[in-house]
PDB file of N, CA and C in Angstrom:
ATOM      1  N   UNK A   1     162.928-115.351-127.137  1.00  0.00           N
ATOM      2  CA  UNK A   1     163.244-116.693-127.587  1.00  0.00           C
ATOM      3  C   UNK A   1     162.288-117.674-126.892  1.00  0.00           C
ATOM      4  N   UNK A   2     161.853-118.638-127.545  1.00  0.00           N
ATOM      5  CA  UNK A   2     161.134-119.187-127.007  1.00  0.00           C
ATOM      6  C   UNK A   2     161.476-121.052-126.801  1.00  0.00           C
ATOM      7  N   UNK A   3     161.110-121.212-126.097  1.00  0.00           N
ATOM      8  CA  UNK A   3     161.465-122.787-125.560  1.00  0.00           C
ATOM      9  C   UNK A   3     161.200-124.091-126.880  1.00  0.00           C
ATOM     10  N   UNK A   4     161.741-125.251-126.429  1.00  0.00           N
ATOM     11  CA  UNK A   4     161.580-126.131-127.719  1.00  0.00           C
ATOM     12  C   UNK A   4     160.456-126.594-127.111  1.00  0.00           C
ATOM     13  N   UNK A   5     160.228-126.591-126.151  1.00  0.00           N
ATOM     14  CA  UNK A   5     158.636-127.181-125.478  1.00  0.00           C
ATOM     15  C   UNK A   5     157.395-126.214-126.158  1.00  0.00           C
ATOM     16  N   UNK A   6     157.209-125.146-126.146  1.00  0.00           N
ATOM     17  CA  UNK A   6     156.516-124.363-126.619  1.00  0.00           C
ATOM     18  C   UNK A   6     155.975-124.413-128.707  1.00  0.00           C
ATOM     19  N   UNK A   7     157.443-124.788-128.798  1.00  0.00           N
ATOM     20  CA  UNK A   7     157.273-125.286-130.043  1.00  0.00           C
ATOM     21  C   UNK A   7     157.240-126.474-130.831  1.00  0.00           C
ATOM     22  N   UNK A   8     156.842-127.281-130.184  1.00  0.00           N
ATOM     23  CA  UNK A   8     156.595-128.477-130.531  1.00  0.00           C
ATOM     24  C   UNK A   8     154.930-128.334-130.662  1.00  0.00           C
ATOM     25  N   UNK A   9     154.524-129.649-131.506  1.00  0.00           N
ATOM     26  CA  UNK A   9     153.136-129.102-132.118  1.00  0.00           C
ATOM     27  C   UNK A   9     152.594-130.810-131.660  1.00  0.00           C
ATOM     28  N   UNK A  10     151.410-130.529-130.789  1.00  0.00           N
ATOM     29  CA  UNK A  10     150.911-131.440-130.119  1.00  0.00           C
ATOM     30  C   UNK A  10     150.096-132.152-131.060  1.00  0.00           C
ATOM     31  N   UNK A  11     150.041-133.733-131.057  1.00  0.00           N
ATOM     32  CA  UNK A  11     149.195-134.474-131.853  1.00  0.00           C
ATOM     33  C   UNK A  11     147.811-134.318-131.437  1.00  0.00           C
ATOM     34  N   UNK A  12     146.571-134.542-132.132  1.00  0.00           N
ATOM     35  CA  UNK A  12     145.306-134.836-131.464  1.00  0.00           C
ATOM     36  C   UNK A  12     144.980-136.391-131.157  1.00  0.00           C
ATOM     37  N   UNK A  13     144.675-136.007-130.268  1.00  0.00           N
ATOM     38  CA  UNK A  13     144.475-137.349-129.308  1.00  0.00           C
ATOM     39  C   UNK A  13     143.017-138.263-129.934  1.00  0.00           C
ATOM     40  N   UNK A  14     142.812-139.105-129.963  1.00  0.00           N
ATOM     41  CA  UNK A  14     141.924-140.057-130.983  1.00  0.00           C
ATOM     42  C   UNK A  14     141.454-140.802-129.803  1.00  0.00           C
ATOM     43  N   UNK A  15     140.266-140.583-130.165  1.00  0.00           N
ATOM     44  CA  UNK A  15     139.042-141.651-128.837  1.00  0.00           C
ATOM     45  C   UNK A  15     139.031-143.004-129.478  1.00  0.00           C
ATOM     46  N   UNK A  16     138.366-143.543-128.803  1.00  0.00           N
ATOM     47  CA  UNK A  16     138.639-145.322-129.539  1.00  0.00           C
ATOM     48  C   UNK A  16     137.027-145.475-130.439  1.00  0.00           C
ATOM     49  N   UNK A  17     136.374-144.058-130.058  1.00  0.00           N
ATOM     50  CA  UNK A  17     135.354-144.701-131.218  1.00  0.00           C
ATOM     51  C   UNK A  17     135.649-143.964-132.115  1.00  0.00           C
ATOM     52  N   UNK A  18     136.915-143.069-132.347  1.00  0.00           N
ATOM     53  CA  UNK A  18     137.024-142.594-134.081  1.00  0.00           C
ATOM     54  C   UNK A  18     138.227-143.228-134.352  1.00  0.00           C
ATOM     55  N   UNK A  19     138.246-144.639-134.216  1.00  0.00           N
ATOM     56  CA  UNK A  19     139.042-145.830-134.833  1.00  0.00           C
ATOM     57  C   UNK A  19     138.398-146.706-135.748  1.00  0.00           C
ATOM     58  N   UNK A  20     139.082-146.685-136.933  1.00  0.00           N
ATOM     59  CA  UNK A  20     138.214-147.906-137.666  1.00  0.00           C
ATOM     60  C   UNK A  20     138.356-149.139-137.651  1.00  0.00           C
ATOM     61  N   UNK A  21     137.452-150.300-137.720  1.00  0.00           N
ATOM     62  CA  UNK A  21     138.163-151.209-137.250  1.00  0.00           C
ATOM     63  C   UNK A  21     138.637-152.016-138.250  1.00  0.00           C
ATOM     64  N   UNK A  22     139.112-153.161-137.638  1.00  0.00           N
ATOM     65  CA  UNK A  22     140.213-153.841-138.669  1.00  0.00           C
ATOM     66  C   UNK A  22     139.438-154.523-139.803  1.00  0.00           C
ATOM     67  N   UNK A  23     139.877-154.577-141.468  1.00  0.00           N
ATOM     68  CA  UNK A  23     139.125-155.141-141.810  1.00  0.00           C
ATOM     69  C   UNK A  23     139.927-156.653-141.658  1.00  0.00           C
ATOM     70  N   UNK A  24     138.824-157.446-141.741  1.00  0.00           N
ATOM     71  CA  UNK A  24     139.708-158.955-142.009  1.00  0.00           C
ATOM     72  C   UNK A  24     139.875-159.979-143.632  1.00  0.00           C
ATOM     73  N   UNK A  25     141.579-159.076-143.921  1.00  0.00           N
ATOM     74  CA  UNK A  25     141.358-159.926-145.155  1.00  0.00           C
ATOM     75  C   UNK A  25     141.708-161.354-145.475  1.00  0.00           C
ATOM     76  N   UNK A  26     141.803-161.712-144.687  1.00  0.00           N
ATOM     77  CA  UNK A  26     142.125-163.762-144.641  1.00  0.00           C
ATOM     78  C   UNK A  26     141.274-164.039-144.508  1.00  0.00           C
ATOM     79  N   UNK A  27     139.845-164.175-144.393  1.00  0.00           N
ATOM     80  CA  UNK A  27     138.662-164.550-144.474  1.00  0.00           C
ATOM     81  C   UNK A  27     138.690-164.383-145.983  1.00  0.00           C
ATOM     82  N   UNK A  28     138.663-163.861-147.099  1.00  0.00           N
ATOM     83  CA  UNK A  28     138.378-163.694-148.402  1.00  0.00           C
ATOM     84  C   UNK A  28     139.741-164.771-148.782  1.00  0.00           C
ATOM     85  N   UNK A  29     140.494-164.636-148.458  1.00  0.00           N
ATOM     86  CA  UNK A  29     141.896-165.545-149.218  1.00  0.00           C
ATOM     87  C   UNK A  29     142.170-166.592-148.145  1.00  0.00           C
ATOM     88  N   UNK A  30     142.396-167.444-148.565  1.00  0.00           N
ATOM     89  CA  UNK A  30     143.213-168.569-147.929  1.00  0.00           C
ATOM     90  C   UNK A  30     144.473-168.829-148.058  1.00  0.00           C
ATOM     91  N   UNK A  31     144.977-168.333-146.946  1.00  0.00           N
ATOM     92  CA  UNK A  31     146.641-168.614-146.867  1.00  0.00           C
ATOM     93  C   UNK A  31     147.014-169.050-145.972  1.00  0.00           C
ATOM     94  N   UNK A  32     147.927-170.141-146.576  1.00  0.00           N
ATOM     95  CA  UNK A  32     148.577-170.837-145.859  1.00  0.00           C
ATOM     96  C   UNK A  32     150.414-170.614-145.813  1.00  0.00           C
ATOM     97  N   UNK A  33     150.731-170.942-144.531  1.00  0.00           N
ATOM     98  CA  UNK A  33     151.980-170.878-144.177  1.00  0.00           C
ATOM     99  C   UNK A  33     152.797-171.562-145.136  1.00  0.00           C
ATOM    100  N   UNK A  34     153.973-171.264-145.437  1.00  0.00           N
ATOM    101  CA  UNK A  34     154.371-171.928-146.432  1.00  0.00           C
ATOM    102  C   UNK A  34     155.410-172.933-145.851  1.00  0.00           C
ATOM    103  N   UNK A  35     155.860-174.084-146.296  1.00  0.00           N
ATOM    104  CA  UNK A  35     156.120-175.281-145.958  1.00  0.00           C
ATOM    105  C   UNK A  35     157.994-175.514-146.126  1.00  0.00           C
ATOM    106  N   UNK A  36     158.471-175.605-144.857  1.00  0.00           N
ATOM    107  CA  UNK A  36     159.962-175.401-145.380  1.00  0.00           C
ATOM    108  C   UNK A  36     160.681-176.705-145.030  1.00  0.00           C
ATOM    109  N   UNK A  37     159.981-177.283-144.395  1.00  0.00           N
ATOM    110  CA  UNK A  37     160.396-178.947-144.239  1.00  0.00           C
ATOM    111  C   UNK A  37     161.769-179.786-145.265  1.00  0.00           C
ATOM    112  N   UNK A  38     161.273-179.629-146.308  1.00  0.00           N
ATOM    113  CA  UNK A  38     162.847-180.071-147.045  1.00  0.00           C
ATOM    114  C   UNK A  38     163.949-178.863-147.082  1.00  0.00           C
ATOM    115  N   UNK A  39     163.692-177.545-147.092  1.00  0.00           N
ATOM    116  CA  UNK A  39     164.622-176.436-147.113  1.00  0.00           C
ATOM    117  C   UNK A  39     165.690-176.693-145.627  1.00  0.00           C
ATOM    118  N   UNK A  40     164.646-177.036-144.413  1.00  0.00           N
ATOM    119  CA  UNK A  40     165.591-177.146-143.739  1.00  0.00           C
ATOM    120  C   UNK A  40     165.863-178.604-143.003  1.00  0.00           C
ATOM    121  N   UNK A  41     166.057-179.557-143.645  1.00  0.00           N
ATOM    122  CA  UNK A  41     166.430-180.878-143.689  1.00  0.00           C
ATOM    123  C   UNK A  41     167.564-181.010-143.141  1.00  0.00           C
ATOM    124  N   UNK A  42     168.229-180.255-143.946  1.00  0.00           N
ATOM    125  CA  UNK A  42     170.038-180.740-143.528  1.00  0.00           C
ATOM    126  C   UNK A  42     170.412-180.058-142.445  1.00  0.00           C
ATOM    127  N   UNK A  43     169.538-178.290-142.322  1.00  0.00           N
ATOM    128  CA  UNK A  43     169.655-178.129-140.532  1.00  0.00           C
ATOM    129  C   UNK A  43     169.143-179.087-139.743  1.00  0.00           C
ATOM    130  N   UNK A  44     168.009-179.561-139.685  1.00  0.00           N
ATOM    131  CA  UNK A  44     167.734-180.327-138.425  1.00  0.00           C
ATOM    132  C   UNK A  44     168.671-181.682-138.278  1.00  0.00           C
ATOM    133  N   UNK A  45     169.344-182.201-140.091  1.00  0.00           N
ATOM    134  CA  UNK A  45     170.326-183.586-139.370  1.00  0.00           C
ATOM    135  C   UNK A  45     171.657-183.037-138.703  1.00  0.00           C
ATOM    136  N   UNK A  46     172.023-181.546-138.907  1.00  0.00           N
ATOM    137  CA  UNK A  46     173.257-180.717-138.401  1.00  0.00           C
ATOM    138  C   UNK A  46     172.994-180.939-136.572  1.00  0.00           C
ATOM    139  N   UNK A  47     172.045-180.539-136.381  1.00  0.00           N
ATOM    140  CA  UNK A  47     171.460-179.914-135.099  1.00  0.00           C
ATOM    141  C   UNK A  47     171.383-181.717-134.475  1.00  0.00           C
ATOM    142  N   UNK A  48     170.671-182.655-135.243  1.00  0.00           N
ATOM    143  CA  UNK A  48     170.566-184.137-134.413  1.00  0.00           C
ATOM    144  C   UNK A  48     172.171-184.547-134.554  1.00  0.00           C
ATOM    145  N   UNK A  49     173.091-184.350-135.506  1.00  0.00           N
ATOM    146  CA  UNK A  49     175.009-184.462-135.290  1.00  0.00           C
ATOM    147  C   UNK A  49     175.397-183.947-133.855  1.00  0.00           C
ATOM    148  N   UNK A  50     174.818-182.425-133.638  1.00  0.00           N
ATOM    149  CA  UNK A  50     175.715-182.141-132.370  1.00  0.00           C
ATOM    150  C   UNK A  50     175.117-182.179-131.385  1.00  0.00           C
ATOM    151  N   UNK A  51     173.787-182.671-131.271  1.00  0.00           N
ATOM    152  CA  UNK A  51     173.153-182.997-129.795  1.00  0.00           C
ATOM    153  C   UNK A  51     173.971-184.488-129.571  1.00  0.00           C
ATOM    154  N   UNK A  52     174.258-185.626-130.606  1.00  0.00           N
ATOM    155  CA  UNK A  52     174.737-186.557-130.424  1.00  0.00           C
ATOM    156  C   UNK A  52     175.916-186.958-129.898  1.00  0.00           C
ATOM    157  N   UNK A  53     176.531-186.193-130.939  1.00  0.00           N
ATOM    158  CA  UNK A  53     178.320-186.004-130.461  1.00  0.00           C
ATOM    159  C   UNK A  53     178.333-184.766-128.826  1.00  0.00           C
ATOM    160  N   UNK A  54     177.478-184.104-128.806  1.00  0.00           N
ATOM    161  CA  UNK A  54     177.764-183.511-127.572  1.00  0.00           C
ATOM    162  C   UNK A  54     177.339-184.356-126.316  1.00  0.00           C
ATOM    163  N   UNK A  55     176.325-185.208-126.821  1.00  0.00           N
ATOM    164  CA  UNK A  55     175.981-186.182-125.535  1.00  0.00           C
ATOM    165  C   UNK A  55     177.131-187.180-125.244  1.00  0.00           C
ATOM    166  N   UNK A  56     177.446-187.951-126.126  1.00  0.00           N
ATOM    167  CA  UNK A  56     178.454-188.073-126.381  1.00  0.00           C
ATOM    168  C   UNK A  56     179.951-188.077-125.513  1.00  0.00           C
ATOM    169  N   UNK A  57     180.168-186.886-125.542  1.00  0.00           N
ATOM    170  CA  UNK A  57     181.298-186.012-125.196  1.00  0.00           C
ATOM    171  C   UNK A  57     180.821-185.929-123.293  1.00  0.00           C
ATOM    172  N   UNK A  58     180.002-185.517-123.518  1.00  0.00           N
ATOM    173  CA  UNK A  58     179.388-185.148-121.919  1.00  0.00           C
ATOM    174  C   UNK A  58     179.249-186.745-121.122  1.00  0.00           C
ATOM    175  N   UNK A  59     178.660-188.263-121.973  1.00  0.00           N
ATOM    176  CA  UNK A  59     179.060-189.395-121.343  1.00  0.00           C
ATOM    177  C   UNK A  59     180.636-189.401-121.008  1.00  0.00           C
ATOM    178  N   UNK A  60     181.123-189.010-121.932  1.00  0.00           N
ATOM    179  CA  UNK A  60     182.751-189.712-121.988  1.00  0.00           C
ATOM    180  C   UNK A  60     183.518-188.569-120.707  1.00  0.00           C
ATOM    181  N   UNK A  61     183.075-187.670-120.590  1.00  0.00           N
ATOM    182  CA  UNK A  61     183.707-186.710-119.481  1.00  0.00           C
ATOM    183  C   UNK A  61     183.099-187.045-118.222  1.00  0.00           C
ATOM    184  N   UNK A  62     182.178-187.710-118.127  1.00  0.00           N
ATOM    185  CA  UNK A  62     181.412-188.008-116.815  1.00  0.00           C
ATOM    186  C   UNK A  62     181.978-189.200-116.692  1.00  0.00           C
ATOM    187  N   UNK A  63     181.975-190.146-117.714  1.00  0.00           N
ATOM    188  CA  UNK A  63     182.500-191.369-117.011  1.00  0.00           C
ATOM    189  C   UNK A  63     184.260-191.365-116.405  1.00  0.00           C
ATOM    190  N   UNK A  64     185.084-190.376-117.619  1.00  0.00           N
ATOM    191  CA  UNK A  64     186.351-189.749-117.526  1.00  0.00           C
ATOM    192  C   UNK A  64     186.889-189.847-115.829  1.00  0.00           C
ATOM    193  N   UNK A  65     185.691-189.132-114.960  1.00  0.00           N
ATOM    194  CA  UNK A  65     185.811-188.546-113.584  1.00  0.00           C
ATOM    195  C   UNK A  65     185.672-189.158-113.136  1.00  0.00           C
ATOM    196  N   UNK A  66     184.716-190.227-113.195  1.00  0.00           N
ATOM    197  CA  UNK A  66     184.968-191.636-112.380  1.00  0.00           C
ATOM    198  C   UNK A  66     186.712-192.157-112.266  1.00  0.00           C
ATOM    199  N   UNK A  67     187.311-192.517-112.988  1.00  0.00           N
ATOM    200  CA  UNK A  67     188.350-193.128-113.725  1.00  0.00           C
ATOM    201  C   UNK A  67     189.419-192.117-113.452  1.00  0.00           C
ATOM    202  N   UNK A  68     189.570-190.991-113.624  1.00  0.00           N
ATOM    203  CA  UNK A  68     190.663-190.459-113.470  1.00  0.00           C
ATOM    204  C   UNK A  68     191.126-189.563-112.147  1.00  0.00           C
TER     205      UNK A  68
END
Protein backbone atom coordinates (compact mmCIF):
# COMPACT_ATOMS: atom_id res chain seq x y z
CA UNK A 1 0.00 0.00 0.00
CA UNK A 2 1.28 2.98 -0.69
CA UNK A 3 1.11 6.50 0.98
CA UNK A 4 -1.20 9.51 -0.24
CA UNK A 5 2.11 11.45 -0.36
CA UNK A 6 3.58 9.16 -2.88
CA UNK A 7 0.58 9.56 -4.88
CA UNK A 8 -0.03 12.77 -5.37
CA UNK A 9 1.26 14.09 -8.75
CA UNK A 10 3.59 17.08 -8.46
CA UNK A 11 2.95 20.28 -10.58
CA UNK A 12 5.90 21.63 -12.78
CA UNK A 13 7.29 24.45 -11.44
CA UNK A 14 7.36 27.55 -14.09
CA UNK A 15 10.44 30.00 -14.19
CA UNK A 16 9.37 33.58 -14.62
CA UNK A 17 10.79 33.65 -18.08
CA UNK A 18 8.24 30.95 -19.36
CA UNK A 19 5.51 33.50 -18.29
CA UNK A 20 3.75 35.46 -20.76
CA UNK A 21 3.25 38.70 -20.15
CA UNK A 22 0.20 40.60 -19.62
CA UNK A 23 -1.38 41.85 -22.56
CA UNK A 24 -2.86 45.36 -21.95
CA UNK A 25 -6.34 45.61 -23.15
CA UNK A 26 -7.49 49.17 -21.89
CA UNK A 27 -5.09 50.80 -23.93
CA UNK A 28 -7.24 49.70 -27.16
CA UNK A 29 -10.75 50.54 -25.30
CA UNK A 30 -11.59 53.24 -23.18
CA UNK A 31 -13.37 52.52 -20.14
CA UNK A 32 -14.65 54.27 -17.90
CA UNK A 33 -16.00 53.61 -14.42
CA UNK A 34 -19.45 53.83 -14.46
CA UNK A 35 -21.21 56.67 -12.63
CA UNK A 36 -23.62 55.88 -9.68
CA UNK A 37 -24.06 59.29 -8.19
CA UNK A 38 -27.92 59.51 -8.60
CA UNK A 39 -28.35 55.56 -7.86
CA UNK A 40 -27.02 56.30 -4.61
CA UNK A 41 -28.50 59.69 -3.66
CA UNK A 42 -30.95 58.67 -1.21
CA UNK A 43 -28.09 56.51 0.54
CA UNK A 44 -25.87 59.30 1.10
CA UNK A 45 -29.15 61.71 2.40
CA UNK A 46 -29.92 58.30 4.75
CA UNK A 47 -26.28 58.26 5.98
CA UNK A 48 -26.22 62.62 6.34
CA UNK A 49 -30.06 61.75 8.60
CA UNK A 50 -28.10 59.59 11.03
CA UNK A 51 -24.79 61.28 11.39
CA UNK A 52 -27.21 64.26 12.30
CA UNK A 53 -29.67 62.83 14.55
CA UNK A 54 -26.77 60.82 16.11
CA UNK A 55 -24.82 64.02 16.75
CA UNK A 56 -27.61 65.15 17.91
CA UNK A 57 -28.37 62.56 20.45
CA UNK A 58 -24.66 62.49 21.59
CA UNK A 59 -25.08 66.72 22.23
CA UNK A 60 -28.23 66.05 24.18
CA UNK A 61 -26.55 63.13 26.39
CA UNK A 62 -23.48 65.19 27.03
CA UNK A 63 -25.21 68.14 27.93
CA UNK A 64 -27.91 65.58 29.88
CA UNK A 65 -24.66 64.90 32.38
CA UNK A 66 -24.03 68.19 33.05
CA UNK A 67 -27.70 68.67 34.38
CA UNK A 68 -28.54 65.54 35.81
Amino acid sequence: MTSSRSQRRRQPVRSPQSRRPLVATTTTRNLEPPDYTREYDDVRHDLVLIAIIGGLLLAGMIAASFFL
